[in-house]
N, C-alpha and C. Protein backbone atom coordinates (compact mmCIF):
# COMPACT_ATOMS: atom_id res chain seq x y z
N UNK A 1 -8.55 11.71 -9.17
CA UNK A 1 -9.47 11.38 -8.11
C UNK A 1 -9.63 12.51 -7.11
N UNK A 2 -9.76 13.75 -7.50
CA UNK A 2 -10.06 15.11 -7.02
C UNK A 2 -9.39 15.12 -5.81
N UNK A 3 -7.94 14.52 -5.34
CA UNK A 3 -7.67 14.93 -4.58
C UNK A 3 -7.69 14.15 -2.99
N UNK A 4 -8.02 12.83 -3.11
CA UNK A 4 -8.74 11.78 -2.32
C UNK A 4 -7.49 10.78 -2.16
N UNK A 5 -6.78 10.80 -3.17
CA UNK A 5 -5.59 9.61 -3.29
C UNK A 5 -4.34 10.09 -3.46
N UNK A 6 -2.90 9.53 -2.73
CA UNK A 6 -1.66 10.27 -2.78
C UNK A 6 -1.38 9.20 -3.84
N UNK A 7 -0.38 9.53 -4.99
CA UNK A 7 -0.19 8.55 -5.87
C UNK A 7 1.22 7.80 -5.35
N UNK A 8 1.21 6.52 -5.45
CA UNK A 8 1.81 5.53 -5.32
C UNK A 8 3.28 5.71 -4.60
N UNK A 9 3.54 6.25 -5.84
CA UNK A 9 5.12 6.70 -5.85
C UNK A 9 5.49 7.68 -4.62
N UNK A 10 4.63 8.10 -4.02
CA UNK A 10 4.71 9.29 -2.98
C UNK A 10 5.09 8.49 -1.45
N UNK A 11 4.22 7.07 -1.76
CA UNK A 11 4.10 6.99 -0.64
C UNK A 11 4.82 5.10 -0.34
N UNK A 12 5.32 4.91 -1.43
CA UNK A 12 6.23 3.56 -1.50
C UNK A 12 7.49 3.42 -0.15
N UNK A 13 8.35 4.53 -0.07
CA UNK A 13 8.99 4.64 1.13
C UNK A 13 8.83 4.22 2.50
N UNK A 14 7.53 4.74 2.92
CA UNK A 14 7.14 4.94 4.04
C UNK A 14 5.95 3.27 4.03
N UNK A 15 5.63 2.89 3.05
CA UNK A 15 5.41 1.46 3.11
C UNK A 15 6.18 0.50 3.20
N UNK A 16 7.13 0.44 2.65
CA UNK A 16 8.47 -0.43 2.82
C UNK A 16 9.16 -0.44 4.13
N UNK A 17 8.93 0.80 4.43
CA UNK A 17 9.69 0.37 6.15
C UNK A 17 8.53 -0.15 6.85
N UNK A 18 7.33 0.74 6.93
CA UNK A 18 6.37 -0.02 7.84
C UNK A 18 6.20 -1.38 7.24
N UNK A 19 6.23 -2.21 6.06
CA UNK A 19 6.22 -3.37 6.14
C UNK A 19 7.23 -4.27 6.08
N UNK A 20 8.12 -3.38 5.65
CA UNK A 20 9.68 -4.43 6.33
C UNK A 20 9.98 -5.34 5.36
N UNK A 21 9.60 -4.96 3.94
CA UNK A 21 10.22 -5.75 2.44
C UNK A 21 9.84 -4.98 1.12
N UNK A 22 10.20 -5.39 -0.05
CA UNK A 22 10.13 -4.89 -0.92
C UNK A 22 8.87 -4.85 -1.58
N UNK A 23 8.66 -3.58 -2.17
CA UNK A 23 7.21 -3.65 -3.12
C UNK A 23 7.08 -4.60 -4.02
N UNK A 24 6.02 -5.66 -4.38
CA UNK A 24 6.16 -6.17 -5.59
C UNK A 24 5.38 -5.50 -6.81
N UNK A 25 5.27 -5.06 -7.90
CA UNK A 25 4.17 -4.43 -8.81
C UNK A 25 3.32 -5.39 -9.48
N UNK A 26 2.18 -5.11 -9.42
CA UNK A 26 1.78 -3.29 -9.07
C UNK A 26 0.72 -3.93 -8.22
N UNK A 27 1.00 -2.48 -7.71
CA UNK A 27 0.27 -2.11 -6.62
C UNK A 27 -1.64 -1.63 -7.42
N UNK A 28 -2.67 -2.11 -6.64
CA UNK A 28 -3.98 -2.18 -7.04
C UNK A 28 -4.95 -1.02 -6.50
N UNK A 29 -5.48 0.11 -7.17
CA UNK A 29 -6.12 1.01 -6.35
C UNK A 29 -7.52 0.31 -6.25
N UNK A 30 -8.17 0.38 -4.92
CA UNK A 30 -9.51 -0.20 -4.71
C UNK A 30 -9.99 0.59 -4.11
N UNK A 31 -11.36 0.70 -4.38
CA UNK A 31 -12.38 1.15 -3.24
C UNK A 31 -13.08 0.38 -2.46
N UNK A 32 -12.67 0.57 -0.61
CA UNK A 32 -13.05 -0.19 0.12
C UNK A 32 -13.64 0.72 1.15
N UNK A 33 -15.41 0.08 1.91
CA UNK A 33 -16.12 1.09 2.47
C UNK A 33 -15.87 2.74 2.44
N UNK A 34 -15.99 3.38 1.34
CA UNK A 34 -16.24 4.60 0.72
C UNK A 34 -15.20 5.16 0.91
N UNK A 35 -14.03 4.50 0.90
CA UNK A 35 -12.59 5.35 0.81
C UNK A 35 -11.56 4.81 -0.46
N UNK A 36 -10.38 4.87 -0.74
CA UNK A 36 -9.31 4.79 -1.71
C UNK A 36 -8.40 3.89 -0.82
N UNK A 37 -7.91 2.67 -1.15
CA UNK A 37 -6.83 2.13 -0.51
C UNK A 37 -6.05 1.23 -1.81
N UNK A 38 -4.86 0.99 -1.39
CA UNK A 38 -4.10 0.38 -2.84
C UNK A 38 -3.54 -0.91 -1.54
N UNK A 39 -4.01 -2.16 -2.46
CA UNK A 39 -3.66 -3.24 -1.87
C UNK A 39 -2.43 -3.72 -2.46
N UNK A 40 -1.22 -3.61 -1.73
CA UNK A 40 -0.03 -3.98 -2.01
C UNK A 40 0.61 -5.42 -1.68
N UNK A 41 1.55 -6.16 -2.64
CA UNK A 41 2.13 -7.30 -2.15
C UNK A 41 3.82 -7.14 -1.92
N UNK A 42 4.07 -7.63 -0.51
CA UNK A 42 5.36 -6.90 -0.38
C UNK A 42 5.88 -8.39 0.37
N UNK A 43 7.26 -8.42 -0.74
CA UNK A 43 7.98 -9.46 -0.51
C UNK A 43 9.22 -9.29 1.14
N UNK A 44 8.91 -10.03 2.04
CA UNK A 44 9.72 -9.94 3.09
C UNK A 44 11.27 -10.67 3.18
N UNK A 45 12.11 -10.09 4.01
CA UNK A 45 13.58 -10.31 4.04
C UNK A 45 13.41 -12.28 3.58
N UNK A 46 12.81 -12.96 4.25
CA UNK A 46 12.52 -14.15 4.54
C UNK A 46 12.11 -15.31 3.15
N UNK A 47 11.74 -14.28 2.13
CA UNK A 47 10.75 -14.73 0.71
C UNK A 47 9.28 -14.86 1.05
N UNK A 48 8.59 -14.33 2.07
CA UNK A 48 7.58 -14.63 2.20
C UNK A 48 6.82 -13.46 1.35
N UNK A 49 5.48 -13.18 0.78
CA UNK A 49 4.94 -12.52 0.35
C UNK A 49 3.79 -12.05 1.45
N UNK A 50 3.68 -11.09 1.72
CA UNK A 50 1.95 -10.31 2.54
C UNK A 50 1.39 -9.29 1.67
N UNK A 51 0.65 -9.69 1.77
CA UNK A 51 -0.53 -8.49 1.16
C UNK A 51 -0.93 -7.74 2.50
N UNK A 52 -0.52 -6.66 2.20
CA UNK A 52 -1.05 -5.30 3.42
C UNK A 52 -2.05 -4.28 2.05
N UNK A 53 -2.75 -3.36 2.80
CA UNK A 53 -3.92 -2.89 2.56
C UNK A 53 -3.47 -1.11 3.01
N UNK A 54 -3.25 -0.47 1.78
CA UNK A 54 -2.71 1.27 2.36
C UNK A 54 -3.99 1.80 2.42
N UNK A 55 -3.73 3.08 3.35
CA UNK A 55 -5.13 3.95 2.88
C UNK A 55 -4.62 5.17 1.86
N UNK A 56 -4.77 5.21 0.85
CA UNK A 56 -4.70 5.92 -0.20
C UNK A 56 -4.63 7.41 -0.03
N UNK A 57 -5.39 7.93 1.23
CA UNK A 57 -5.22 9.17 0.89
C UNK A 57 -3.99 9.23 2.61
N UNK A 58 -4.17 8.75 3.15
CA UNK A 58 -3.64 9.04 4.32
C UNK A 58 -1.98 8.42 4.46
N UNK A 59 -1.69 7.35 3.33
CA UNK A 59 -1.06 6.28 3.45
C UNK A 59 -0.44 5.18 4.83
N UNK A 60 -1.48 5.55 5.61
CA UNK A 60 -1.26 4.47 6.74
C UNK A 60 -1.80 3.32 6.15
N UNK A 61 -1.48 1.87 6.55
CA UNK A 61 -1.20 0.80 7.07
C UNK A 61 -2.66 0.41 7.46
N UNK A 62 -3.42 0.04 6.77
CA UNK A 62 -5.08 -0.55 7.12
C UNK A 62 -5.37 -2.04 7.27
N UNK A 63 -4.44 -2.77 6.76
CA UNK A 63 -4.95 -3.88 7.10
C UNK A 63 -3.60 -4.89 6.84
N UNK A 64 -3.87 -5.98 6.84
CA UNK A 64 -2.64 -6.81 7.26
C UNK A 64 -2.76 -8.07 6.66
């Protein structure tokens, strides 16, 4: 993807703390309003499941 998307594995770390549980797989690459984001489901200390929303190339935290 010429360069537009950090792959997954790069950026799993730094999702897990900002969301505060474990990755579940797999993780989904989408295109949302003309960018790359991978919609992740991440199981919390609690058993709860959230779906948070990365930005693919930036890997911040887009949606909740």
């Amino acid at each position: 993807q010429q360069g537009q998307v950090q792959p997954m594995s790069s950026l799993i770390g730094s999702i897990k703390a900002a969301a505060g549980g474990e990755i579940l797989p797999p993780a989904q690459l989408c295109q949302s309003g003309g960018r790359y984001v991978y919609v992740v489901n991440v199981l919390k200390p609690n058993g709860q499941v959230k779906r948070i929303t990365v930005d693919a190339a930036s890997g911040n935290i887009v949606g909740q």
